[in-house]
C-alpha atoms as a PDB file:
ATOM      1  CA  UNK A   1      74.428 142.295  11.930  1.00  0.00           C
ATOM      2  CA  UNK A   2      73.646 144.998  14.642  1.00  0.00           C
ATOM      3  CA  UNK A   3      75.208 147.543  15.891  1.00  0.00           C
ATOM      4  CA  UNK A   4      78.773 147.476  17.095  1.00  0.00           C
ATOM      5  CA  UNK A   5      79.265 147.552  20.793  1.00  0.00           C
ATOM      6  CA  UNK A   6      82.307 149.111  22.524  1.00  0.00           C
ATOM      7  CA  UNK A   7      82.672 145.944  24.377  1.00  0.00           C
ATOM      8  CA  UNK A   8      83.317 144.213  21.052  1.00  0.00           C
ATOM      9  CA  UNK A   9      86.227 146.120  19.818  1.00  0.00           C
ATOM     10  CA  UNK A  10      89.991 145.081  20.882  1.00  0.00           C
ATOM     11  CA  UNK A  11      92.026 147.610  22.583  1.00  0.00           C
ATOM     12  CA  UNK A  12      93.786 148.886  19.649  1.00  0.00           C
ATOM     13  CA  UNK A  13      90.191 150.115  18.100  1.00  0.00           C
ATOM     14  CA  UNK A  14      89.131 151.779  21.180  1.00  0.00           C
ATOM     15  CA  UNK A  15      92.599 153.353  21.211  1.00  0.00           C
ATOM     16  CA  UNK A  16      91.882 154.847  17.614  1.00  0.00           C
ATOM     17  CA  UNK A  17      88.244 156.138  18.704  1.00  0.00           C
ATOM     18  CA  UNK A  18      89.229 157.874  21.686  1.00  0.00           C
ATOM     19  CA  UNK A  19      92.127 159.671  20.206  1.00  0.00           C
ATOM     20  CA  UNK A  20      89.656 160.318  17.127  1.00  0.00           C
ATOM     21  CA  UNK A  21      86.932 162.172  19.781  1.00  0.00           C
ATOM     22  CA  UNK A  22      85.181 159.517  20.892  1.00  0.00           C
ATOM     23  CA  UNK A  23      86.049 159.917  24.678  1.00  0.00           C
ATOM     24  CA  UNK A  24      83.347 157.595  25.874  1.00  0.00           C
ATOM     25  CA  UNK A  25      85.157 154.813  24.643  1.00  0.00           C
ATOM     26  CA  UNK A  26      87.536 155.116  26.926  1.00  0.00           C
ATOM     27  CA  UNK A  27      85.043 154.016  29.630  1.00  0.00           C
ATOM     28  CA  UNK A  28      85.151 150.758  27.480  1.00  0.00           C
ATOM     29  CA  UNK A  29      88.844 150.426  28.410  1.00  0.00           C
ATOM     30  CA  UNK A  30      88.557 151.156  32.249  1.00  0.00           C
ATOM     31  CA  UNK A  31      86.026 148.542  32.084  1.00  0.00           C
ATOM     32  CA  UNK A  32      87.997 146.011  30.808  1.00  0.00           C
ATOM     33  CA  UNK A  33      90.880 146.347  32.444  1.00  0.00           C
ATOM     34  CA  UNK A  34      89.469 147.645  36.053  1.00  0.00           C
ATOM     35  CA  UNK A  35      88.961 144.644  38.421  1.00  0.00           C
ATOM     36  CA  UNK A  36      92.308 142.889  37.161  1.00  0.00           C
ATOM     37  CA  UNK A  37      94.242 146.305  37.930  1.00  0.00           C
ATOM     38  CA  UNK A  38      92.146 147.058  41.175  1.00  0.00           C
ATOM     39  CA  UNK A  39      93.384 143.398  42.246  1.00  0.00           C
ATOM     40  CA  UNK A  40      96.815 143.671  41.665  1.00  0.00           C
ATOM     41  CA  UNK A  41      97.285 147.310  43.462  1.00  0.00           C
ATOM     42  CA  UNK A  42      95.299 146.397  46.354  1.00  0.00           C
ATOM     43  CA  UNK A  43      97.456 142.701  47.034  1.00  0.00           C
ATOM     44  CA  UNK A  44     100.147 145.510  46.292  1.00  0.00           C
ATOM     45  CA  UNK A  45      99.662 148.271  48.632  1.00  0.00           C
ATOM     46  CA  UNK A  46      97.619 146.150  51.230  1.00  0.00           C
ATOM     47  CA  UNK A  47      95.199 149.198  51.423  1.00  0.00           C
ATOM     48  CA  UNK A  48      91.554 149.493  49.261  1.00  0.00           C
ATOM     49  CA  UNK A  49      91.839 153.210  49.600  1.00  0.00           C
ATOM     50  CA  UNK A  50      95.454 153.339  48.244  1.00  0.00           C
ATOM     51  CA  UNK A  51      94.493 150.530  45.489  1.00  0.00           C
ATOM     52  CA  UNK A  52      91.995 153.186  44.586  1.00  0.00           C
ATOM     53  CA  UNK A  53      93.646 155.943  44.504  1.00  0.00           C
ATOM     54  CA  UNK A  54      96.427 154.620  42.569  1.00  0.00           C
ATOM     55  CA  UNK A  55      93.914 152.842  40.078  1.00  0.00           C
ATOM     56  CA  UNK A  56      92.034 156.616  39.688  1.00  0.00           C
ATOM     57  CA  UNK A  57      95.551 158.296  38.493  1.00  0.00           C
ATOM     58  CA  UNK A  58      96.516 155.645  36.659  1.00  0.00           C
ATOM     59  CA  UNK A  59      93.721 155.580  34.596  1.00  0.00           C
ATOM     60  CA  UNK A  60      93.827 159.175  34.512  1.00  0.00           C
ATOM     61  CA  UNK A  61      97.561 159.417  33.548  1.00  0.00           C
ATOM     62  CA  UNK A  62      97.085 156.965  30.345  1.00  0.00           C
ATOM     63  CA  UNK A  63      93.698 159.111  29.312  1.00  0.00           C
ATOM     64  CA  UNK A  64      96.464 162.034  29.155  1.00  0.00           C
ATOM     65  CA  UNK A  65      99.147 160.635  27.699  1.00  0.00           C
ATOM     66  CA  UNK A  66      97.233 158.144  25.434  1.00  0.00           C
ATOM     67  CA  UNK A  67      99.196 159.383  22.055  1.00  0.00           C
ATOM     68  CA  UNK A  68     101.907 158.020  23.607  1.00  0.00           C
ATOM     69  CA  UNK A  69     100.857 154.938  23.495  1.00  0.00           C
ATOM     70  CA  UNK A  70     103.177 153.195  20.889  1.00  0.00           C
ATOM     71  CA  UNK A  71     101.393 150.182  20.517  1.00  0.00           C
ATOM     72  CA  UNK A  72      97.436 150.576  21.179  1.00  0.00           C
ATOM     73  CA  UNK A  73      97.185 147.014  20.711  1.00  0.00           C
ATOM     74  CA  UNK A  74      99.076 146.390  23.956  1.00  0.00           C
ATOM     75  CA  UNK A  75      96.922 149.304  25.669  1.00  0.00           C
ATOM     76  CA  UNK A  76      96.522 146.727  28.779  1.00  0.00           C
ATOM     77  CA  UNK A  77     100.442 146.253  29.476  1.00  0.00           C
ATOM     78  CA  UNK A  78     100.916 150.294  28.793  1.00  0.00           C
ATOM     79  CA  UNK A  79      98.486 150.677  31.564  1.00  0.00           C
ATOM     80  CA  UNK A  80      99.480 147.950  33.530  1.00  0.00           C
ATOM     81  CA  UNK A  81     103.087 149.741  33.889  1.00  0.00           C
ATOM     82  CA  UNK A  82     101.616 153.072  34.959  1.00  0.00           C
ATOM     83  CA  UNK A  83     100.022 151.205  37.439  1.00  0.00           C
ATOM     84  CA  UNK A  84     102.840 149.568  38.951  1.00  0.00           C
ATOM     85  CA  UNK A  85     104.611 152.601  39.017  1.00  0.00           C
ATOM     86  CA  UNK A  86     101.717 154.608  40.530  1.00  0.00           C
ATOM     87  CA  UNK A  87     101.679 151.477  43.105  1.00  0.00           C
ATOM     88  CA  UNK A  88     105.264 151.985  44.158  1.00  0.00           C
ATOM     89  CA  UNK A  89     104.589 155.768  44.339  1.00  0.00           C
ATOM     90  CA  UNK A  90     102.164 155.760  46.941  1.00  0.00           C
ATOM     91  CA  UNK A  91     103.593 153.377  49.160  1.00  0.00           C
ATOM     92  CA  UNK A  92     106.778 155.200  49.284  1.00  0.00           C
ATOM     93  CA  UNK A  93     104.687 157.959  49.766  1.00  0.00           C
ATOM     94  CA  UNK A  94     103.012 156.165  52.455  1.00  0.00           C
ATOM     95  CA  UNK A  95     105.972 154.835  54.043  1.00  0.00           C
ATOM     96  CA  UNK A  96     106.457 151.442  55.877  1.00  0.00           C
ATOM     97  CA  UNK A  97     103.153 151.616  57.848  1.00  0.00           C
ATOM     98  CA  UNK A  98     101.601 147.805  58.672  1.00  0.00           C
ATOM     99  CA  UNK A  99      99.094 147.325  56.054  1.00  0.00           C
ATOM    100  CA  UNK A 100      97.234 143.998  55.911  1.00  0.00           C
ATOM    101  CA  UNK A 101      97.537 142.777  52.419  1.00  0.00           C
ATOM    102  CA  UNK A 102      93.622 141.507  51.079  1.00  0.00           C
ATOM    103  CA  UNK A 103      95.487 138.173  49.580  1.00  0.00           C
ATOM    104  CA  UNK A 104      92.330 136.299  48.065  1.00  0.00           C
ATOM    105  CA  UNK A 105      94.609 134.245  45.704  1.00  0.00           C
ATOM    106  CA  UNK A 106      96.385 132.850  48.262  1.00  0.00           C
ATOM    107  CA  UNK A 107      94.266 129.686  49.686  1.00  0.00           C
ATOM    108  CA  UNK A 108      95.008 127.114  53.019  1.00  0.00           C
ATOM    109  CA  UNK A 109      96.852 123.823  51.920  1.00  0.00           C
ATOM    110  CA  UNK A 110      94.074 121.298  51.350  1.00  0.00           C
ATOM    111  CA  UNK A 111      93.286 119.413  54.772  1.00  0.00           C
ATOM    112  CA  UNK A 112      92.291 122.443  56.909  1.00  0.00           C
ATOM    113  CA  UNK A 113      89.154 121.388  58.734  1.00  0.00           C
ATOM    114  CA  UNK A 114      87.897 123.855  60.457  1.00  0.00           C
ATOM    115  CA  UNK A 115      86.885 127.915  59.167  1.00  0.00           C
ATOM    116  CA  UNK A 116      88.248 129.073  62.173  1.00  0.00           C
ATOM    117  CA  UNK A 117      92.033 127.651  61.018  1.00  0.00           C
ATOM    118  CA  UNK A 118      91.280 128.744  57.325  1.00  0.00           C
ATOM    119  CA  UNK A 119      90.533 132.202  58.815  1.00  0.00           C
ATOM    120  CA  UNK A 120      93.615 132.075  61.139  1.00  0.00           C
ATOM    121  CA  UNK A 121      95.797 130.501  58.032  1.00  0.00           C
ATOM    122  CA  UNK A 122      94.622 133.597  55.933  1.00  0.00           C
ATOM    123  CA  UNK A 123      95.484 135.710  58.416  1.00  0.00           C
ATOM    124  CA  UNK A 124      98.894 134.555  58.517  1.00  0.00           C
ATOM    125  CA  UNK A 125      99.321 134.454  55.138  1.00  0.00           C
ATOM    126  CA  UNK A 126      98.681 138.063  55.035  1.00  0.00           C
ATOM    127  CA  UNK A 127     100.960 138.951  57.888  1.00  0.00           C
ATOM    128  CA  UNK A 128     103.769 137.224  56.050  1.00  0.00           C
ATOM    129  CA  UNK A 129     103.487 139.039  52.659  1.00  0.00           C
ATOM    130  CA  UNK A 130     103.272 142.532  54.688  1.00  0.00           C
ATOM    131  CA  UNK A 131     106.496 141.450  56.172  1.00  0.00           C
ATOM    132  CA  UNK A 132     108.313 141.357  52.486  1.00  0.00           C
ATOM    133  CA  UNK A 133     110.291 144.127  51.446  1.00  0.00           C
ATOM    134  CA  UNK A 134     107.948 145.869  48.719  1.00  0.00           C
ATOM    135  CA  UNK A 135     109.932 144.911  45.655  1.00  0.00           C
ATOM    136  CA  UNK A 136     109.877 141.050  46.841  1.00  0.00           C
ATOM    137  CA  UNK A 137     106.085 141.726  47.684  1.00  0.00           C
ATOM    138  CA  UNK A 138     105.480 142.807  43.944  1.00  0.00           C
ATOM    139  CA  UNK A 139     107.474 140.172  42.118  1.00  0.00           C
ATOM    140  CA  UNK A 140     105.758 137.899  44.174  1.00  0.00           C
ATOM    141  CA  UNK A 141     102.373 138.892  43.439  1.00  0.00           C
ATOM    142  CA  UNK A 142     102.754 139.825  40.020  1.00  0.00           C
ATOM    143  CA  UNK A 143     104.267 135.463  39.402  1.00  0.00           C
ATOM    144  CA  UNK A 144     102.203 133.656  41.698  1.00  0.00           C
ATOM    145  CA  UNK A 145      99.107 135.602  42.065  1.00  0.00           C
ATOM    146  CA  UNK A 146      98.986 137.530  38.692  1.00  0.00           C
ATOM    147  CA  UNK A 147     100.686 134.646  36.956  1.00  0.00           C
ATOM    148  CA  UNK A 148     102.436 136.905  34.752  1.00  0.00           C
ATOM    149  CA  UNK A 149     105.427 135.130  32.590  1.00  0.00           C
ATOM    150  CA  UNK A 150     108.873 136.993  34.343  1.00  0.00           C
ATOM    151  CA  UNK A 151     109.156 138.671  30.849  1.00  0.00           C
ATOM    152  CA  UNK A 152     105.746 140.387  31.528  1.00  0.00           C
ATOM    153  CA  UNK A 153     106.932 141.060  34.940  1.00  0.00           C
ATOM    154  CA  UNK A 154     110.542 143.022  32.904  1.00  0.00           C
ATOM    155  CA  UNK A 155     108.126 144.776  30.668  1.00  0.00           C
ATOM    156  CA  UNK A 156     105.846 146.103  33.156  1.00  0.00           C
ATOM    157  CA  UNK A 157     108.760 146.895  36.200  1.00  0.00           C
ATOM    158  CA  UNK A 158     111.338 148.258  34.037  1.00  0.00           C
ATOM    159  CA  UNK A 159     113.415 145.405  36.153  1.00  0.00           C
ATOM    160  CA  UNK A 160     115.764 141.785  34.321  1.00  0.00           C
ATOM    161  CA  UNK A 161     114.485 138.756  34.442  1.00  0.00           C
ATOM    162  CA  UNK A 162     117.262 137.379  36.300  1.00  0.00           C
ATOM    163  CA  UNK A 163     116.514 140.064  39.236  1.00  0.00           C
ATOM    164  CA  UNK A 164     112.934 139.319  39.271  1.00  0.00           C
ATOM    165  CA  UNK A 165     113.591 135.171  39.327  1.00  0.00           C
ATOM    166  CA  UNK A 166     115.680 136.350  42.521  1.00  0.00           C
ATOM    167  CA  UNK A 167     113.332 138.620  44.195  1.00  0.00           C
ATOM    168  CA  UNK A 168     110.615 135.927  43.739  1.00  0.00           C
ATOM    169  CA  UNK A 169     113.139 133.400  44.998  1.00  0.00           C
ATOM    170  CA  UNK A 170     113.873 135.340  48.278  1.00  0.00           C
ATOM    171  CA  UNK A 171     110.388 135.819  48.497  1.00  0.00           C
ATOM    172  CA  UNK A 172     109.448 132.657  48.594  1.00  0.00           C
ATOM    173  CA  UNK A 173     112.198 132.007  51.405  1.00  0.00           C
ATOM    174  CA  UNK A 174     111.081 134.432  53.359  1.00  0.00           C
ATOM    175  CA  UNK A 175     107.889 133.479  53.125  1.00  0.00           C
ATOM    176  CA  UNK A 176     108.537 129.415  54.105  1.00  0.00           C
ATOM    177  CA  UNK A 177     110.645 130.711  57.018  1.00  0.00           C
ATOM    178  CA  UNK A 178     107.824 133.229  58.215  1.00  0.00           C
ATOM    179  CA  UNK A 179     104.896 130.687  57.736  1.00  0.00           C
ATOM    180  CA  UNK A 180     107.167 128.009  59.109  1.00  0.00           C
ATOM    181  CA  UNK A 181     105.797 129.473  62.726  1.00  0.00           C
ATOM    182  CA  UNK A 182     102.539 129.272  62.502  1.00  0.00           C
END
């Protein structure tokens, strides 16, 4: 057998080693959980800069607080919620500024022929989650793009199930109406 490799351990053992010393395991968890996190605040906040701002403190805030992690084996959702919280943070911060939300999850219905009208579709696509209020925005990304279960969605936003079915309801609405246009 050779030797162990951070990449192998879960998140509960690289929990243990950082808080043991070991702070280079932590790089082990940013690594794991970066691109998935990245995603999210940037379809979020509709800004790379903000996504990576908000990505840098979160990670930074759980490296701090890290004993307060009450279950190390759900280090991913315990980060996850920082994150969201950092998210809604900075765009308060940032105000109500048009952002154009990068929304790669999001394809044309089948049949589009041409680039040009995938490119245009995109576009419009984008236009029409920047219009959504930022909680709908977030429920809505966190169901249909994150495909998170709406009890993942309560754990992580501090939010009921039965408001996040609605805000991802209206969302949708408002989304059909919006698209309807183009």
């Amino acid at each position: 057998m050779g030797p162990l490799r951070i990449a192998d351990l879960d998140d509960a053992a690289l929990v243990r080693r950082v808080l043991d010393g070991d702070t280079g395991a932590y790089a082990g968890l940013v690594a794991r959980y970066r691109d998935r996190l990245f995603r999210y605040a940037t379809r979020v906040l509709g800004d790379a800069a903000d996504a990576e701002e908000a990505l840098q403190d979160s990670f930074v805030r759980a490296f701090r607080a890290l004993r307060r992690c009450d279950d190390p084996a759900r280090f991913g959702a315990w980060l996850f919620r920082i994150l969201v919280n950092r998210c809604r943070t900075i765009g308060a911060q940032r105000g109500r500024r048009e952002r154009v939300l990068v929304a790669s999850g999001i394809t044309p219905e089948p049949g589009v022929p041409h680039p040009a009208d995938q490119a245009a579709w995109r576009e419009a696509i984008e236009w029409a989650l920047a219009q959504l209020s930022t909680d709908h925005r977030e429920a809505f990304v966190m169901k249909h793009v994150e495909d998170l279960s709406y009890e993942e969605m309560a754990e992580l936003t501090g939010t009921g199930v039965s408001a996040l079915k609605m805000r991802v309801k209206r969302a949708c609405e408002q989304l059909r109406v919006l698209l309807a246009e183009v």
